[in-house]
Protein backbone atom coordinates (compact mmCIF):
# COMPACT_ATOMS: atom_id res chain seq x y z
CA UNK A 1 36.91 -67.75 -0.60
CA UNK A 2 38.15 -65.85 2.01
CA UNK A 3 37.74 -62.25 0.57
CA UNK A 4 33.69 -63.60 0.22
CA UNK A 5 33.78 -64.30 3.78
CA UNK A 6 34.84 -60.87 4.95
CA UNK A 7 31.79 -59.31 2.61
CA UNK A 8 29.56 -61.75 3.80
CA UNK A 9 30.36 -60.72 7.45
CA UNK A 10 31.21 -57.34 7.99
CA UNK A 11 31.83 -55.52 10.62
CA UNK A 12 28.13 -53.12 11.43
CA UNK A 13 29.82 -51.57 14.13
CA UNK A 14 31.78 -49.43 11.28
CA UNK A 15 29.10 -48.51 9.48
CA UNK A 16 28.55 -44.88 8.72
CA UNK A 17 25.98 -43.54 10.83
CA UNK A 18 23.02 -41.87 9.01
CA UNK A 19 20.46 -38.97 10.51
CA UNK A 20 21.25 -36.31 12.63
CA UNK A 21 22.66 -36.91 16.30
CA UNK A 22 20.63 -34.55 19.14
CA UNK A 23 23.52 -32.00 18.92
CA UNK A 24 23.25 -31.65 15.25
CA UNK A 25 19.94 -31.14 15.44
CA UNK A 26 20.27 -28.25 17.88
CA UNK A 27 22.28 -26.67 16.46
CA UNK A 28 20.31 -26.69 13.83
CA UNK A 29 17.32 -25.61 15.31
CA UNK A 30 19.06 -22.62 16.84
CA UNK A 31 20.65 -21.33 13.65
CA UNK A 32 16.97 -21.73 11.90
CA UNK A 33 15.57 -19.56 14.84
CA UNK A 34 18.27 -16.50 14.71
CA UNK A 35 17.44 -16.79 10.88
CA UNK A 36 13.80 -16.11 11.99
CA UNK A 37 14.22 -13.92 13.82
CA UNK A 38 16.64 -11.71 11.61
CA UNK A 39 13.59 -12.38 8.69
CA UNK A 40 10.68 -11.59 10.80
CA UNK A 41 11.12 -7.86 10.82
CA UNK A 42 12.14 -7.45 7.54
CA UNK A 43 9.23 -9.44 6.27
CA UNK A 44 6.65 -7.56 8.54
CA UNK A 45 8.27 -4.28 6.58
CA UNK A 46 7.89 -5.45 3.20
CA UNK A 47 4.13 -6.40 4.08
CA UNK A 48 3.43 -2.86 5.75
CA UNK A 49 5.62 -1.43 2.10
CA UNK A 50 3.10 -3.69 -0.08
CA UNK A 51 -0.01 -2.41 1.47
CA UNK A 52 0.95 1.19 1.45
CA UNK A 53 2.31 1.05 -2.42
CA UNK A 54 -1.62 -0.91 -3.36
CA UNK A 55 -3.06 2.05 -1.11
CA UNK A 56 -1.00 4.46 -3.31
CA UNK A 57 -1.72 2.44 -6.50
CA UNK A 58 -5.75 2.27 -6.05
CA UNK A 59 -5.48 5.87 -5.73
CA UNK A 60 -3.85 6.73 -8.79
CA UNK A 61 -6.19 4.40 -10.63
CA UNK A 62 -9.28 6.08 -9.26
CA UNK A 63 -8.12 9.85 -9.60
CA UNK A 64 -6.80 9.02 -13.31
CA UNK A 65 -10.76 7.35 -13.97
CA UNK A 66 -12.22 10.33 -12.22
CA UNK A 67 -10.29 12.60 -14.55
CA UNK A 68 -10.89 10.74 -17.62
CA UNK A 69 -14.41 10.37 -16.99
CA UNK A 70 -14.71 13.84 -16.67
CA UNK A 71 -12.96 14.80 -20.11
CA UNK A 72 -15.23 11.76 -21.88
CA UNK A 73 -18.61 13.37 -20.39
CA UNK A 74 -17.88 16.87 -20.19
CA UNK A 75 -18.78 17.61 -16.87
CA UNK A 76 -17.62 17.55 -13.59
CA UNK A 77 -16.41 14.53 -11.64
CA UNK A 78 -16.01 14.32 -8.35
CA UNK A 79 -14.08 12.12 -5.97
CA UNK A 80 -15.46 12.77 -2.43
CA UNK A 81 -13.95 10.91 1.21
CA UNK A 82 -16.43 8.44 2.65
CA UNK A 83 -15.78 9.05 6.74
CA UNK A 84 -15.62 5.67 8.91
CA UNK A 85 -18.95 3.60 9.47
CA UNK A 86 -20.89 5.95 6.71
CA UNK A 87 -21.97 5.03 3.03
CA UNK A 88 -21.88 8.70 1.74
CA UNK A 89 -19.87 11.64 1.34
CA UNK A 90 -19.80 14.10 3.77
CA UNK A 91 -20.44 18.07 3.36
CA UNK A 92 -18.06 19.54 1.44
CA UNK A 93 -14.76 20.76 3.95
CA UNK A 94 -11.43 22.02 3.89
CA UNK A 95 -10.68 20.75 7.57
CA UNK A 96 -11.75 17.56 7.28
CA UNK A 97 -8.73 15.93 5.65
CA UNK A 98 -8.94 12.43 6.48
CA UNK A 99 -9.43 10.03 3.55
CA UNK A 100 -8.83 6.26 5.35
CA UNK A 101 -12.54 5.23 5.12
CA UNK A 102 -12.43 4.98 1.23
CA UNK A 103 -14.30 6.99 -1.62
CA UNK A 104 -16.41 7.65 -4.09
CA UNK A 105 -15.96 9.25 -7.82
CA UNK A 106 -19.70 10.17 -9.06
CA UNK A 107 -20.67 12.58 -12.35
CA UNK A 108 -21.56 15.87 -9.86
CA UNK A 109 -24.44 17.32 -12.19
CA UNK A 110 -26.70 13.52 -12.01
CA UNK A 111 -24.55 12.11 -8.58
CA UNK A 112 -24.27 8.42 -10.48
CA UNK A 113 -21.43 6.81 -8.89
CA UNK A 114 -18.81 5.41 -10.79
CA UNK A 115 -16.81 3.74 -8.37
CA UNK A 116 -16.79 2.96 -4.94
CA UNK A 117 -14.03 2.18 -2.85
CA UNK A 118 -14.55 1.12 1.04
CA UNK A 119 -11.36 1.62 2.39
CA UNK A 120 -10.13 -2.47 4.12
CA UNK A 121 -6.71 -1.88 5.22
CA UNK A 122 -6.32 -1.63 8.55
CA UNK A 123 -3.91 0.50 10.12
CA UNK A 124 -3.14 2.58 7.14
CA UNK A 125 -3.94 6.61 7.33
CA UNK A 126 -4.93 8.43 4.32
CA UNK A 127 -5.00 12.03 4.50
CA UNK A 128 -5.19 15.01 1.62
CA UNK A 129 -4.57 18.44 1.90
CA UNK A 130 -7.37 20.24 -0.10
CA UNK A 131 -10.18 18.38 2.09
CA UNK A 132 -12.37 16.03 1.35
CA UNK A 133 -13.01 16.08 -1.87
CA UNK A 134 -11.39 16.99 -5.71
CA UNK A 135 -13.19 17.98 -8.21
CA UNK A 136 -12.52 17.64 -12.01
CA UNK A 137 -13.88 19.63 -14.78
CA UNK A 138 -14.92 19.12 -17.90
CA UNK A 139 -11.10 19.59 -19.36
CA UNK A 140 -9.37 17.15 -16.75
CA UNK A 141 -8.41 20.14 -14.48
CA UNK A 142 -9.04 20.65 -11.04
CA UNK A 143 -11.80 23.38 -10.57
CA UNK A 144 -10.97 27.09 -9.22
CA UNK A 145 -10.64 26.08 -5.48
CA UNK A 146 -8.12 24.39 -5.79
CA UNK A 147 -5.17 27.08 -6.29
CA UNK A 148 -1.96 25.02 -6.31
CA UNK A 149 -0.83 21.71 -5.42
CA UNK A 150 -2.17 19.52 -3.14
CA UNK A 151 -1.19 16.03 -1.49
CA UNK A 152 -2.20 12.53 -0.91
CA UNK A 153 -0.08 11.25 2.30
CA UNK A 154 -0.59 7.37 3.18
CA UNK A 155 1.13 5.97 6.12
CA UNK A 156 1.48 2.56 7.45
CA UNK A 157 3.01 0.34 9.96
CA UNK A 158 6.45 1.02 10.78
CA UNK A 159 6.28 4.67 9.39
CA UNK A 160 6.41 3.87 5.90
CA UNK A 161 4.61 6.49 4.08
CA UNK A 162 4.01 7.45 0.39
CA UNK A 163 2.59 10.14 -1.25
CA UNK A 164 0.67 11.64 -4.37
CA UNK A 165 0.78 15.30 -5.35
CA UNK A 166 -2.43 16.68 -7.64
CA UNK A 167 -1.26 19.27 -9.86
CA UNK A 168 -4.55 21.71 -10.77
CA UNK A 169 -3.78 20.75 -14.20
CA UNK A 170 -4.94 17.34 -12.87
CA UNK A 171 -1.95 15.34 -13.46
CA UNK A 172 -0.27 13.05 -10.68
CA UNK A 173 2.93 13.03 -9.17
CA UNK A 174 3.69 9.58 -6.97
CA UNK A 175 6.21 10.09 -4.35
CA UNK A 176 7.53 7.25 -2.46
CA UNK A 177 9.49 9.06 0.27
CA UNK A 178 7.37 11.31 2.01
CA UNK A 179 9.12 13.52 4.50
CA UNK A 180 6.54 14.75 7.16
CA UNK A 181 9.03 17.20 8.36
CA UNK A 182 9.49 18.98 5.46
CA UNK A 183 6.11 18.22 3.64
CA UNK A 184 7.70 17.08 0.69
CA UNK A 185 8.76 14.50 -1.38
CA UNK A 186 11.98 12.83 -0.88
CA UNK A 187 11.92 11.64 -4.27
CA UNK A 188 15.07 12.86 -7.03
């Protein structure tokens, strides 16, 4: 009868406490915020990486269409830079180089457009070396202006930058290191 007594009265004040005391939860909260803050960067990288690589990517997929559309019709495609705040391809340049509004791939001979592309990444740069525009022919080559190889170069936030290289055979190279010292890729 005893031994009931004891379980029917025990002792609360030796209890196990249960929650978190204030220090605890300090802690806590300090350890979560160095975490944070050793994330935050790192995460902010792989976002500027991700929109760089779907830059890189929606390039690829509309120089590869351009190409193939010109080998399926037999005539010239063309992919041609739309500058900022227009809807239409600028004359035809050399100097002008920048690419970061978007583009346009349209049959040359009849101008119906295939695909447009407004560029809607902010803070990413495209530039190409031959100009503003490339021009397929008929056999998925570039035509006679262009004379050797000539690059894409897309850079975002915290300096990451990628690359494409157009062969005049018409065939792609991606390059994910891009060394703007050098003007080549970094890639083995």
């Amino acid at each position: 009868m005893k031994r009931w007594m004891n379980i029917l009265h025990r002792d609360d004040s030796k209890r196990a406490q249960t929650g978190f005391s204030l220090i605890e939860l300090m802690i806590s909260l300090v350890i979560l915020g160095l975490l944070i803050g050793i994330a935050l960067p790192n995460f902010n990288r792989f976002i500027a990486q991700r929109r760089v690589s779907s830059i890189q990517q929606n390039l690829i997929d509309t120089l590869s269409l351009a190409r193939s559309e010109a080998v399926t019709r037999g005539e010239r495609v063309v992919v041609c830079a739309i500058p900022a705040g227009q809807v239409a391809c600028a004359a035809v340049s050399t100097t002008n180089t920048d690419w970061s509004g978007g583009w346009i791939v349209f049959v040359e001979s009849t101008n119906f457009i295939i695909r447009n592309k407004r560029q809607m990444q902010p803070n990413i740069g495209i530039s190409f070396s031959g100009g503003n525009r490339v021009t397929f022919e008929s056999l998925g080559e570039l035509d006679s202006i262009a004379n050797n190889e000539q690059d894409f170069v897309i850079t975002g936030a915290s300096a990451i930058t990628a690359a494409l290289s157009l062969r005049t055979t018409g065939r792609l190279r991606t390059c994910q290191t891009w060394n703007a010292i050098s003007g080549q890729c970094d890639d083995q």
